[in-house]
PDB file of N, CA and C in Angstrom:
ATOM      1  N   UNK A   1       8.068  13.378 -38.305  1.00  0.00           N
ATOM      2  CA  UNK A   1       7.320  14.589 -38.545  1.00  0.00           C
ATOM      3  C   UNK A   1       7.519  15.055 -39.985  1.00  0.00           C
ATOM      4  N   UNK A   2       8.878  15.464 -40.632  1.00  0.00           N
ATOM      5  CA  UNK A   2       9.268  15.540 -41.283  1.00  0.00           C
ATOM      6  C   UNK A   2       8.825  14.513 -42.564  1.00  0.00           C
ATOM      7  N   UNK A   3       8.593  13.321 -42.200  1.00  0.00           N
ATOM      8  CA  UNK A   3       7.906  12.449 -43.848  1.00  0.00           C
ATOM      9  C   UNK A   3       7.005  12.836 -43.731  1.00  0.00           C
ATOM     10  N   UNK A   4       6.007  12.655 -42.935  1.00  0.00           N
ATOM     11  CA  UNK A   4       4.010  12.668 -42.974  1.00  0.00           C
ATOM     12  C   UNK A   4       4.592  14.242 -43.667  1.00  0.00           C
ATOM     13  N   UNK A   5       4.631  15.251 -43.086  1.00  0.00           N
ATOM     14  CA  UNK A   5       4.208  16.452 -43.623  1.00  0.00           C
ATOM     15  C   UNK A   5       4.619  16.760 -44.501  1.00  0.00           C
ATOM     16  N   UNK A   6       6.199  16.240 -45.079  1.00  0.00           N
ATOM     17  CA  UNK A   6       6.228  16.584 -46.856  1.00  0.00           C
ATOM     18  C   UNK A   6       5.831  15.396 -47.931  1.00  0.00           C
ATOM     19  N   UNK A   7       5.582  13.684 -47.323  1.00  0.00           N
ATOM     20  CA  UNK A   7       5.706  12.840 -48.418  1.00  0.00           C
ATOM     21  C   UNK A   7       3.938  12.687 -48.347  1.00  0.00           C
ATOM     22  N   UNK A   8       3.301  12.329 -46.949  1.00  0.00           N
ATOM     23  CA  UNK A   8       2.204  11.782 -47.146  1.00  0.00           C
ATOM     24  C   UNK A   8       1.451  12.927 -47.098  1.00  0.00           C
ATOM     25  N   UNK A   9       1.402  14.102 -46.335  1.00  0.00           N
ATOM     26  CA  UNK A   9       0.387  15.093 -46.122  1.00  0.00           C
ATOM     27  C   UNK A   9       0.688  16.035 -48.252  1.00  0.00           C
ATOM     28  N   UNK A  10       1.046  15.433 -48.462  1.00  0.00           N
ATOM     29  CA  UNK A  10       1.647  15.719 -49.946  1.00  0.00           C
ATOM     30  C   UNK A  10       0.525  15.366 -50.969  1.00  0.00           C
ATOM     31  N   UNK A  11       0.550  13.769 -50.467  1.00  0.00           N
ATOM     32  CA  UNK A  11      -0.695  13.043 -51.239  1.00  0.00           C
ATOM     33  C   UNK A  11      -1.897  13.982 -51.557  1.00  0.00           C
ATOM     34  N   UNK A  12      -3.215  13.454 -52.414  1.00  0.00           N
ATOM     35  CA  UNK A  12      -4.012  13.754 -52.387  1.00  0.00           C
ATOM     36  C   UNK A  12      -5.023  13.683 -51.517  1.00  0.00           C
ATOM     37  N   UNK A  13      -5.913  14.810 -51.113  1.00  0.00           N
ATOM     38  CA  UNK A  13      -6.998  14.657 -49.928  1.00  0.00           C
ATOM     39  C   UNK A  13      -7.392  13.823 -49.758  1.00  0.00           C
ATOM     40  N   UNK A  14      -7.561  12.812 -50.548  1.00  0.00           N
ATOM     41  CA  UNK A  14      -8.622  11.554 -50.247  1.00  0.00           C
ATOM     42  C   UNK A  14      -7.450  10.209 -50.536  1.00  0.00           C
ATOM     43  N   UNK A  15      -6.506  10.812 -50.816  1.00  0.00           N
ATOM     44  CA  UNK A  15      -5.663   8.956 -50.395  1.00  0.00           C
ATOM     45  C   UNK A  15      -6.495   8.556 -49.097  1.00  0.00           C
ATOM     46  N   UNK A  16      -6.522   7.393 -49.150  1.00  0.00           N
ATOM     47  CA  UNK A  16      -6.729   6.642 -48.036  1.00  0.00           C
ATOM     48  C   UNK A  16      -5.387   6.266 -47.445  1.00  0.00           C
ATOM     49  N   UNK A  17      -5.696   6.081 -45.913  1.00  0.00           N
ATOM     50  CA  UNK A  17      -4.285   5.877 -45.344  1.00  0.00           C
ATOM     51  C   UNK A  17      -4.599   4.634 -44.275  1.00  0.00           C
ATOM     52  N   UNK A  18      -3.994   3.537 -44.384  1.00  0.00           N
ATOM     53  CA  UNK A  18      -4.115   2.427 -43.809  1.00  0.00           C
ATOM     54  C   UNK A  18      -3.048   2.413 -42.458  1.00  0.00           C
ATOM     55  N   UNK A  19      -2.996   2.919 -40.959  1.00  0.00           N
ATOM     56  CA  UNK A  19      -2.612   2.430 -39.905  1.00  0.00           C
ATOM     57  C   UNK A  19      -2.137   1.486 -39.671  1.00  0.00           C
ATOM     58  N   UNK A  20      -0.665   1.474 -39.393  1.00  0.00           N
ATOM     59  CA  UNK A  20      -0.516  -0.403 -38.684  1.00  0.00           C
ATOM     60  C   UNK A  20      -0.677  -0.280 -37.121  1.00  0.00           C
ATOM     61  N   UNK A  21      -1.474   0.757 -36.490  1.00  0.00           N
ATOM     62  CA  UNK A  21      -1.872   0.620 -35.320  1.00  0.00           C
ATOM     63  C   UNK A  21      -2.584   2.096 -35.428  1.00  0.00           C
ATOM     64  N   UNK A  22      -3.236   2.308 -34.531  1.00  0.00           N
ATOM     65  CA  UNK A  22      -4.398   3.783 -34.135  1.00  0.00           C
ATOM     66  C   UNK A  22      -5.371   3.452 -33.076  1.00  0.00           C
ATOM     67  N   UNK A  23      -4.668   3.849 -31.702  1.00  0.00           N
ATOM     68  CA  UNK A  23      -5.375   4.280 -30.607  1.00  0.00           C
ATOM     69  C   UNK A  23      -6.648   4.249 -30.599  1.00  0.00           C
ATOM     70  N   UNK A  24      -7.439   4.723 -31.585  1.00  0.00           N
ATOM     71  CA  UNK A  24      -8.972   4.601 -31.445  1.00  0.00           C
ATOM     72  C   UNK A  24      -9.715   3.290 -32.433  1.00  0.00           C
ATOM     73  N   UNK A  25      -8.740   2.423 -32.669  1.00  0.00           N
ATOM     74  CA  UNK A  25      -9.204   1.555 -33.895  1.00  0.00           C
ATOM     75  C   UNK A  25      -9.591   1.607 -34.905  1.00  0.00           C
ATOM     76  N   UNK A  26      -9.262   2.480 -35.657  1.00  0.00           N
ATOM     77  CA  UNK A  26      -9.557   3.301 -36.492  1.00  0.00           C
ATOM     78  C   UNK A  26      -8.867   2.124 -37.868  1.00  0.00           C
ATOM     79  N   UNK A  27      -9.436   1.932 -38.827  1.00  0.00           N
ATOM     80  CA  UNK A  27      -8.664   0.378 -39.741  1.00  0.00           C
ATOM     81  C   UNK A  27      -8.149   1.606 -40.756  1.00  0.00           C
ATOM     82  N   UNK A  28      -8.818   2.978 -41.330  1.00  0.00           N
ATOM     83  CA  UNK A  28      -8.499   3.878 -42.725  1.00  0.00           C
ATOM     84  C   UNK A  28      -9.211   4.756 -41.649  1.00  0.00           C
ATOM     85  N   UNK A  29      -8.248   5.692 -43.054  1.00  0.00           N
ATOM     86  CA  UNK A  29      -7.996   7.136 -42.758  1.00  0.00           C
ATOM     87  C   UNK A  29      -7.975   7.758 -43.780  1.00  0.00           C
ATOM     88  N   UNK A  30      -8.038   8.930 -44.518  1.00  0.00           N
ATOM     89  CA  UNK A  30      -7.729  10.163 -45.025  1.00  0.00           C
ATOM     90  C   UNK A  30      -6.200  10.731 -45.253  1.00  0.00           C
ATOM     91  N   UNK A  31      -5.397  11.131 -45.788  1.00  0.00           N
ATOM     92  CA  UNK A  31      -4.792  12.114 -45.920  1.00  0.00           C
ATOM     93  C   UNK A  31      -5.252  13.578 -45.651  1.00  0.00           C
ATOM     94  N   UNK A  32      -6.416  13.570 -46.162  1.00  0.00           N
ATOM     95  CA  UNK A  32      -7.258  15.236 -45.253  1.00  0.00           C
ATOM     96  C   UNK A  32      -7.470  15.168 -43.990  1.00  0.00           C
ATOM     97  N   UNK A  33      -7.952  13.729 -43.530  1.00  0.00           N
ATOM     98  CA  UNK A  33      -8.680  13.468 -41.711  1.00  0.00           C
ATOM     99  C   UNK A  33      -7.414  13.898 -40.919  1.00  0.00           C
ATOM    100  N   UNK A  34      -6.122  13.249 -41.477  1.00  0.00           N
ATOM    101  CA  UNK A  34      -5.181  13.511 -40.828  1.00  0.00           C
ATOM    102  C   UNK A  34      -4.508  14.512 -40.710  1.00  0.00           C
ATOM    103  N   UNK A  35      -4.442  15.221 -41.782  1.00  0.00           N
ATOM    104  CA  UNK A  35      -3.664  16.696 -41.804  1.00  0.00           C
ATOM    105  C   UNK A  35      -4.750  17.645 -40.787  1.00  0.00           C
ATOM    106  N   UNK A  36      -6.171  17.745 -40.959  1.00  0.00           N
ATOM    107  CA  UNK A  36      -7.000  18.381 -40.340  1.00  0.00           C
ATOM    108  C   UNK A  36      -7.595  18.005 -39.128  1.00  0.00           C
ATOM    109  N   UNK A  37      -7.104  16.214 -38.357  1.00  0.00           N
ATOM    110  CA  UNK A  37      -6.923  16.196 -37.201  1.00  0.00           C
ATOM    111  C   UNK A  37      -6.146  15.194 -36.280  1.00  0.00           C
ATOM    112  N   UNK A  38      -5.229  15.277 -36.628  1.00  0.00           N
ATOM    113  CA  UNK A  38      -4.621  14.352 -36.109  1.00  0.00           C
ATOM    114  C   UNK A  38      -3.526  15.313 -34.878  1.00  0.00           C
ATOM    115  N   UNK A  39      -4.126  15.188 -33.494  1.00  0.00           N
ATOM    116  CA  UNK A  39      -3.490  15.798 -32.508  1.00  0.00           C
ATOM    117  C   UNK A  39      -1.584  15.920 -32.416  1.00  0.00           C
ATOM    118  N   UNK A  40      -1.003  15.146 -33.710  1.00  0.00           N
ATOM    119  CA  UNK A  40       0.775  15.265 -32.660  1.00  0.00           C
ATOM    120  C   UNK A  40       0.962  15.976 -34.366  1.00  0.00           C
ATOM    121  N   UNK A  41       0.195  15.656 -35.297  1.00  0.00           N
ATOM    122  CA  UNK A  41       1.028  15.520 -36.810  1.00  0.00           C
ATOM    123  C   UNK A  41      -0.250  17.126 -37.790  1.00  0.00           C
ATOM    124  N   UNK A  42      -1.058  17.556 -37.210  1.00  0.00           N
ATOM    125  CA  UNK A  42      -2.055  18.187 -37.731  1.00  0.00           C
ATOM    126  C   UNK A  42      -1.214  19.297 -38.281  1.00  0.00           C
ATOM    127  N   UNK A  43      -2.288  20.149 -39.463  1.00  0.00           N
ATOM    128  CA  UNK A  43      -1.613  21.122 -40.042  1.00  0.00           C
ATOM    129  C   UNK A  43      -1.431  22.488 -39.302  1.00  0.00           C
ATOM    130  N   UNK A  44      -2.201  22.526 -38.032  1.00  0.00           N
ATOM    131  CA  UNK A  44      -1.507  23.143 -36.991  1.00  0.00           C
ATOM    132  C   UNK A  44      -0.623  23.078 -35.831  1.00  0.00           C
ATOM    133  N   UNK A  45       0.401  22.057 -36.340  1.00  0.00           N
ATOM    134  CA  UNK A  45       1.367  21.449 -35.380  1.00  0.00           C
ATOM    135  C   UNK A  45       2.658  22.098 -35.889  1.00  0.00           C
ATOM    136  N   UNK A  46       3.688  22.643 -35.130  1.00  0.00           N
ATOM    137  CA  UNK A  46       4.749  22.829 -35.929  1.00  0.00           C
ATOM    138  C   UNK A  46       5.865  21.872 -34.968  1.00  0.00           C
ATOM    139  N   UNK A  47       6.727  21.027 -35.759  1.00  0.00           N
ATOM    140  CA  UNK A  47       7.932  20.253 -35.435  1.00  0.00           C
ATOM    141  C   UNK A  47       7.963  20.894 -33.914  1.00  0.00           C
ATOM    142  N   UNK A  48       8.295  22.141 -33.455  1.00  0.00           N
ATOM    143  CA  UNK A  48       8.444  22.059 -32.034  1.00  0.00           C
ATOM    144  C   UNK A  48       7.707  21.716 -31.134  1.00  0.00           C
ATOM    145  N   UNK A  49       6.126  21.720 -31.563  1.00  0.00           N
ATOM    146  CA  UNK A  49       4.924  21.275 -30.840  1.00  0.00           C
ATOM    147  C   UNK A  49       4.957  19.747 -31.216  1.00  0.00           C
ATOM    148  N   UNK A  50       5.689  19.568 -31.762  1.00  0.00           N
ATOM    149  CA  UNK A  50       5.348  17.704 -32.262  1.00  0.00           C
ATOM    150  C   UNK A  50       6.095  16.868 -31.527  1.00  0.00           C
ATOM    151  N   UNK A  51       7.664  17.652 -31.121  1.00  0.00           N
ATOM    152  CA  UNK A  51       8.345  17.172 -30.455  1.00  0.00           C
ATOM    153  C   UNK A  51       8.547  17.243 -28.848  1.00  0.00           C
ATOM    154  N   UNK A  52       7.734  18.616 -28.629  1.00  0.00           N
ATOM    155  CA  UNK A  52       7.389  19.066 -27.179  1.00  0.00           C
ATOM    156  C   UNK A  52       6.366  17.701 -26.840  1.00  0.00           C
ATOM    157  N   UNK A  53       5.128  17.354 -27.369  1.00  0.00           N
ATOM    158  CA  UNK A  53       4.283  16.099 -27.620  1.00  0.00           C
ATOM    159  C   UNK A  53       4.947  14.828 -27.477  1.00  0.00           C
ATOM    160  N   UNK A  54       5.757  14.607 -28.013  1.00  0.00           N
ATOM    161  CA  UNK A  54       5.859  13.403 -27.655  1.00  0.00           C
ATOM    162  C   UNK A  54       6.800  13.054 -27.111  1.00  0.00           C
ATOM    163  N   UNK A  55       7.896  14.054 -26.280  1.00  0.00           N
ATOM    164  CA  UNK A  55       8.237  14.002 -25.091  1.00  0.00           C
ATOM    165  C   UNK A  55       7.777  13.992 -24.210  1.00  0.00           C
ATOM    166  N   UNK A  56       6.403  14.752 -24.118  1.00  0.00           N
ATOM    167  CA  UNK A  56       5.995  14.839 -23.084  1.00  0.00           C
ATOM    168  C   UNK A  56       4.890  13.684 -22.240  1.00  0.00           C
ATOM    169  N   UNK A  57       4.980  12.606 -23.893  1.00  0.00           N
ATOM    170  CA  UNK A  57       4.216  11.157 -23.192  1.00  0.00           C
ATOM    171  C   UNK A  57       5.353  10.615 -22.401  1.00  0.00           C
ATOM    172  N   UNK A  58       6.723  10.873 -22.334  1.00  0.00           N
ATOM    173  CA  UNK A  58       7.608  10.288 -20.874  1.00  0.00           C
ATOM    174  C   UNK A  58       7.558   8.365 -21.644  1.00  0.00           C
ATOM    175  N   UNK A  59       7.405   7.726 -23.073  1.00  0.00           N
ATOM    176  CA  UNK A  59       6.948   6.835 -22.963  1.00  0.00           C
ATOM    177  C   UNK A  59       8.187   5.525 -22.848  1.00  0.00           C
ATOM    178  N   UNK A  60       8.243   4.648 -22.192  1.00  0.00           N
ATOM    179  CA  UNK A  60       9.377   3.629 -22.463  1.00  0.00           C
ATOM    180  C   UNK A  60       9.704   3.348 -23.718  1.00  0.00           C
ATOM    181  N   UNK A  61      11.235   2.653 -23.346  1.00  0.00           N
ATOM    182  CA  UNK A  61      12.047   2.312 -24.801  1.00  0.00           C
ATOM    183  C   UNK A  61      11.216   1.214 -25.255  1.00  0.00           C
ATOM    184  N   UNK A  62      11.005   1.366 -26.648  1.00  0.00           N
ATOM    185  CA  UNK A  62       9.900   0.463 -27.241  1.00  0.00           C
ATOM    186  C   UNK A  62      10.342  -1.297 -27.308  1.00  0.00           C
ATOM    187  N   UNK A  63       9.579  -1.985 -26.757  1.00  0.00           N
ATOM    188  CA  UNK A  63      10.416  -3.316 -26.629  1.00  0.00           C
ATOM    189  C   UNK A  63      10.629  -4.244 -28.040  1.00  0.00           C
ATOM    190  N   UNK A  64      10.159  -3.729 -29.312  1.00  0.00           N
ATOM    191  CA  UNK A  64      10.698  -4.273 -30.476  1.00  0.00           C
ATOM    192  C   UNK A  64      11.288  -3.218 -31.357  1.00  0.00           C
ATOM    193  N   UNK A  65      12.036  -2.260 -30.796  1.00  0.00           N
ATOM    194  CA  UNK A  65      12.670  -1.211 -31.283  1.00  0.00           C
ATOM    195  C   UNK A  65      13.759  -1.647 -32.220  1.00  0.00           C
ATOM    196  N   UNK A  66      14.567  -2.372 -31.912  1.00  0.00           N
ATOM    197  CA  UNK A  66      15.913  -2.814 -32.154  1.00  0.00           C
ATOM    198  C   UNK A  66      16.051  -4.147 -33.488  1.00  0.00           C
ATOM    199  N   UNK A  67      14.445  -4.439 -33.521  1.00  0.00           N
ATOM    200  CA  UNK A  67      14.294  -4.907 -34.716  1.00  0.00           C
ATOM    201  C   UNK A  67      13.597  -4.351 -35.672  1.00  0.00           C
ATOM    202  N   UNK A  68      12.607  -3.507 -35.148  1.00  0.00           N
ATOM    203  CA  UNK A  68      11.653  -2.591 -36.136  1.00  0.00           C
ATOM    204  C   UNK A  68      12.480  -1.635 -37.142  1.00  0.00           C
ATOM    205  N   UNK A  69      13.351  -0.773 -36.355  1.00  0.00           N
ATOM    206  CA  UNK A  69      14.234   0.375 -37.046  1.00  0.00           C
ATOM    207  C   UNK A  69      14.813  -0.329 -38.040  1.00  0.00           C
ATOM    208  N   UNK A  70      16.067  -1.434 -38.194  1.00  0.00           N
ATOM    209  CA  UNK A  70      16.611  -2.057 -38.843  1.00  0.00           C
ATOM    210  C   UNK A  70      15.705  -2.161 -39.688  1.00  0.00           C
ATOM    211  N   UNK A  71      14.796  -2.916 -39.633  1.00  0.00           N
ATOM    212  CA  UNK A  71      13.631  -3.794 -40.864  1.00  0.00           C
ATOM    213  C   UNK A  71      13.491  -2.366 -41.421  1.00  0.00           C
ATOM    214  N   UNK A  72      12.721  -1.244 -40.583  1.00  0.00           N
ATOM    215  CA  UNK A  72      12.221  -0.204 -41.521  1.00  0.00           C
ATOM    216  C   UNK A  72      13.081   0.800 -42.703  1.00  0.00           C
ATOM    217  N   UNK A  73      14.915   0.572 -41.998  1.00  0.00           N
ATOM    218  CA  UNK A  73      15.576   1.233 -42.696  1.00  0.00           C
ATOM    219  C   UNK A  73      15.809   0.268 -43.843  1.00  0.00           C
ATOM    220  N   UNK A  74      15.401  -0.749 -43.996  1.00  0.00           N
ATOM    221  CA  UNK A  74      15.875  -1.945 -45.582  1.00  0.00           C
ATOM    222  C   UNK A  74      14.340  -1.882 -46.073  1.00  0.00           C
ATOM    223  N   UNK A  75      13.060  -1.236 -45.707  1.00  0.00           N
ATOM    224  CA  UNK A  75      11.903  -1.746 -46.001  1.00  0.00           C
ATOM    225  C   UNK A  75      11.373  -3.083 -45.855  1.00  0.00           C
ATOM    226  N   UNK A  76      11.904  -3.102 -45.162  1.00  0.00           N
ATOM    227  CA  UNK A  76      11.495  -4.426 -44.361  1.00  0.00           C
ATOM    228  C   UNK A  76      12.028  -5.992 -45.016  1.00  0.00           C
ATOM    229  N   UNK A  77      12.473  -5.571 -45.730  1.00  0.00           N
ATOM    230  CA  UNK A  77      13.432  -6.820 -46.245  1.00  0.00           C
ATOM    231  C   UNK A  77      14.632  -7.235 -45.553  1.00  0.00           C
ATOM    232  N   UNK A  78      14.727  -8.445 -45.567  1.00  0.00           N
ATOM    233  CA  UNK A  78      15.836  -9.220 -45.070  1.00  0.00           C
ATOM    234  C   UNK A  78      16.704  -9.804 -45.736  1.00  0.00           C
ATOM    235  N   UNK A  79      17.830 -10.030 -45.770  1.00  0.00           N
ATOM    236  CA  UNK A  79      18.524 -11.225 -46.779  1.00  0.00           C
ATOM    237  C   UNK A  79      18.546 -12.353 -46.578  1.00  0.00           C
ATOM    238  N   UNK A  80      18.179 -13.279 -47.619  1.00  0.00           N
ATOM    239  CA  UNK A  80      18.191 -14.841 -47.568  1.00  0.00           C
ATOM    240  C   UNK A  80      19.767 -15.153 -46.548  1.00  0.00           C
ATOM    241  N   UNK A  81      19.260 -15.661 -45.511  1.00  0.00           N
ATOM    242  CA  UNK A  81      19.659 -16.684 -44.539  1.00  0.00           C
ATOM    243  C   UNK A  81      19.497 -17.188 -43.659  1.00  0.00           C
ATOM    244  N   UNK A  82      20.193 -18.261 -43.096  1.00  0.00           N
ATOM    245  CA  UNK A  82      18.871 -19.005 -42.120  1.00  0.00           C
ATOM    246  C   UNK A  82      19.329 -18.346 -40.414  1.00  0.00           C
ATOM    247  N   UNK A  83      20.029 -17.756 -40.490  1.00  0.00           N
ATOM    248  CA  UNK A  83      19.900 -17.310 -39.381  1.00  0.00           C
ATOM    249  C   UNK A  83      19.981 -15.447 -39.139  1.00  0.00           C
ATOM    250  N   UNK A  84      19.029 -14.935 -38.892  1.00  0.00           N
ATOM    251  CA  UNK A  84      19.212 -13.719 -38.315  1.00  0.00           C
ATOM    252  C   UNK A  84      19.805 -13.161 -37.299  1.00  0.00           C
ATOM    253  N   UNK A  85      20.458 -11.976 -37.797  1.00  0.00           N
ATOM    254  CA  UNK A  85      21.447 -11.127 -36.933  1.00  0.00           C
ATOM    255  C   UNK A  85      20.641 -10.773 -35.623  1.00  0.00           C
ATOM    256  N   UNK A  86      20.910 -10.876 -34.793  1.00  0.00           N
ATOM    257  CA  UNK A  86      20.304 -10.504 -33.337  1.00  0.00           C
ATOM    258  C   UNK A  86      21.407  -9.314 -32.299  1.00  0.00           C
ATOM    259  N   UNK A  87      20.808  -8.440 -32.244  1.00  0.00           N
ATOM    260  CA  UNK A  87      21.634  -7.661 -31.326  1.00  0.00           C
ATOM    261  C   UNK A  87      21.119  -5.769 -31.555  1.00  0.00           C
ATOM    262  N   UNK A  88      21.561  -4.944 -31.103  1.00  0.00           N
ATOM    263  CA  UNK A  88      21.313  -3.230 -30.712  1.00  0.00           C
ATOM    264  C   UNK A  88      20.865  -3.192 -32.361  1.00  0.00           C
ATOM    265  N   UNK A  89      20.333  -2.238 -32.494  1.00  0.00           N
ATOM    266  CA  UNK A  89      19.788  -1.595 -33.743  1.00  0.00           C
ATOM    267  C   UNK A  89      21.490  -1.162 -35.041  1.00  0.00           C
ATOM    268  N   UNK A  90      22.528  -0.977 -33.975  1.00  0.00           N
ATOM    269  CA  UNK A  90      23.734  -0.780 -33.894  1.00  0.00           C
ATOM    270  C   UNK A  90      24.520  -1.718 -35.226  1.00  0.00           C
ATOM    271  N   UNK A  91      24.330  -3.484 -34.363  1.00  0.00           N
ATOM    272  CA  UNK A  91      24.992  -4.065 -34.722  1.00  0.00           C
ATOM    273  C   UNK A  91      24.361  -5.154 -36.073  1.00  0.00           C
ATOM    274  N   UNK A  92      22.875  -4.418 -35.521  1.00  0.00           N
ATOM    275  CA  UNK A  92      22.222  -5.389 -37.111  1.00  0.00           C
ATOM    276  C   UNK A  92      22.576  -4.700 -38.230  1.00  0.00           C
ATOM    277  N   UNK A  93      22.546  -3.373 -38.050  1.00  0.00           N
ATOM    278  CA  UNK A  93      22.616  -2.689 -39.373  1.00  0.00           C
ATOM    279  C   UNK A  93      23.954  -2.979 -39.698  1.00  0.00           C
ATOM    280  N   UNK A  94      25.013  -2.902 -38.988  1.00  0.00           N
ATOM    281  CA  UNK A  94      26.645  -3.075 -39.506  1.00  0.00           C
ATOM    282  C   UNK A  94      26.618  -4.446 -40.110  1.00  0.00           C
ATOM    283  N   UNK A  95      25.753  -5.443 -39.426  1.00  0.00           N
ATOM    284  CA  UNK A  95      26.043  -7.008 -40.048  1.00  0.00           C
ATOM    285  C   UNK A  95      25.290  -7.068 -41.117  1.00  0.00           C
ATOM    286  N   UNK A  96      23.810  -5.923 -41.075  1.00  0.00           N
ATOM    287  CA  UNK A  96      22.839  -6.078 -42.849  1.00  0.00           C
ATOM    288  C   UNK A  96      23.586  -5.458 -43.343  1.00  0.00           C
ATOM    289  N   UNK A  97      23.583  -4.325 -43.421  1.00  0.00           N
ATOM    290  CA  UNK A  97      24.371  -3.434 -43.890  1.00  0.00           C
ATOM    291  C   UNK A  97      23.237  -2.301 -44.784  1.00  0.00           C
ATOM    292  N   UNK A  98      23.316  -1.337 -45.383  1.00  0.00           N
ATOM    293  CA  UNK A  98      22.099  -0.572 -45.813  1.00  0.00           C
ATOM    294  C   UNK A  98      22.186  -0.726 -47.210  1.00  0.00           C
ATOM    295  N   UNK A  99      21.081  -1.832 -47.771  1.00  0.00           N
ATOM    296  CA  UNK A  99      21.127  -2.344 -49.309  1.00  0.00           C
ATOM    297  C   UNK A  99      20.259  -2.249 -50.125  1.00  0.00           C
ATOM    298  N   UNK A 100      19.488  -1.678 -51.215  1.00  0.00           N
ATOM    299  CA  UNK A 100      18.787  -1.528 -51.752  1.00  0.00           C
ATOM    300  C   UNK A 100      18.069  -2.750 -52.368  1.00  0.00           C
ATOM    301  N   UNK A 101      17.192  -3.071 -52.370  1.00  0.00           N
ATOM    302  CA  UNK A 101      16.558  -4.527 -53.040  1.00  0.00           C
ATOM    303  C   UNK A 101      16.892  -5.021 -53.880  1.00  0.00           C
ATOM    304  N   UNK A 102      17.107  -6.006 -54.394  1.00  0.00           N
ATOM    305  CA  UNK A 102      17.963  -7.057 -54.602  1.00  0.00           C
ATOM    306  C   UNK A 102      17.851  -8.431 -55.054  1.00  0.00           C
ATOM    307  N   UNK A 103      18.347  -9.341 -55.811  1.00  0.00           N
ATOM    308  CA  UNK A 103      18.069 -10.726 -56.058  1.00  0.00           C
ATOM    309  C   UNK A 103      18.447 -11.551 -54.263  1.00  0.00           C
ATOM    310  N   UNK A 104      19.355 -10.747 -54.028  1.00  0.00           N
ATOM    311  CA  UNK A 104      19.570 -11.620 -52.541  1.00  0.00           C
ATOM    312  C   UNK A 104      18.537 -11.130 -51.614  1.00  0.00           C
ATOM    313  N   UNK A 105      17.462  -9.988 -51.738  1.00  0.00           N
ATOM    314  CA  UNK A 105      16.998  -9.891 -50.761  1.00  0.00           C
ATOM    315  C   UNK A 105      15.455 -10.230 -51.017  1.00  0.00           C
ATOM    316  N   UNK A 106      14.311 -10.363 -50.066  1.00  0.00           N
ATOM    317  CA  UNK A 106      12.967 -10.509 -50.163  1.00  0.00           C
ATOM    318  C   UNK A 106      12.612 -10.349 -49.131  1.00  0.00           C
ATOM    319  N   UNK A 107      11.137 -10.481 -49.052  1.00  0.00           N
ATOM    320  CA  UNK A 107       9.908  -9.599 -48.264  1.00  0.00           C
ATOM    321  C   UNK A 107      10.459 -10.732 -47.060  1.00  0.00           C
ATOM    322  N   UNK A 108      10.462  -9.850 -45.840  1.00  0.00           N
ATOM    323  CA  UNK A 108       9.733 -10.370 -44.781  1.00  0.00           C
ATOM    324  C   UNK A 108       8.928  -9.734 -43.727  1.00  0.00           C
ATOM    325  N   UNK A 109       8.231 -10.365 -42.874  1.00  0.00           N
ATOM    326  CA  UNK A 109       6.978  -9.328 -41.959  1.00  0.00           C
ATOM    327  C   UNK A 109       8.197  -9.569 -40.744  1.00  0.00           C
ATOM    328  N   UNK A 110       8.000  -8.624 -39.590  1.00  0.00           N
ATOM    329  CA  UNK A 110       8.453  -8.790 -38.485  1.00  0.00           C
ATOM    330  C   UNK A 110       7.066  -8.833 -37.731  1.00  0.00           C
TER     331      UNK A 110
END
């Protein structure tokens, strides 16, 4: 809640905003479309209504959670090796560790 509404709802009205997923298939977006309608994140939402929301989808633990978080807290970089850390969101981060980019590190997609 807290990024969209101070980093991206920040942007200019017409950034375009590219989805890596949207319910209605939606490929771009707005920085205005979204502040002015986007039902959980809109500029009439306040953090308690955002969080009342999406408790109240009841939704399961996400089944690539435990690799997504990790990737998203390094930006999605990995460090060169041939085998990846596997285990709780817990124990990848203690074995990556939290590193800023790097000659040892580079892009990868999950």
């Amino acid at each position: 809640y807290r990024s969209v509404r101070t980093k991206i709802f920040g942007l200019p009205d017409d950034t375009l905003l590219y989805p890596g997923h949207d319910y209605k298939g939606r490929m771009v977006s707005t920085v205005r479309e979204e502040r002015n309608f986007n039902a959980r994140l809109g500029v009439d939402k306040s953090e308690a209504e955002f969080v009342a929301i999406m408790n109240a989808l009841d939704l399961a633990y996400p089944k690539k959670i435990d690799e997504a978080v990790p990737a998203n807290l390094v930006s999605g970089l990995v460090p060169v090796q041939t085998e990846r850390p596997v285990g709780s969101v817990a124990v990848v981060m203690e074995e990556l560790g939290r590193q800023d980019t790097s000659e040892l590190w580079h892009g990868a997609g999950i």
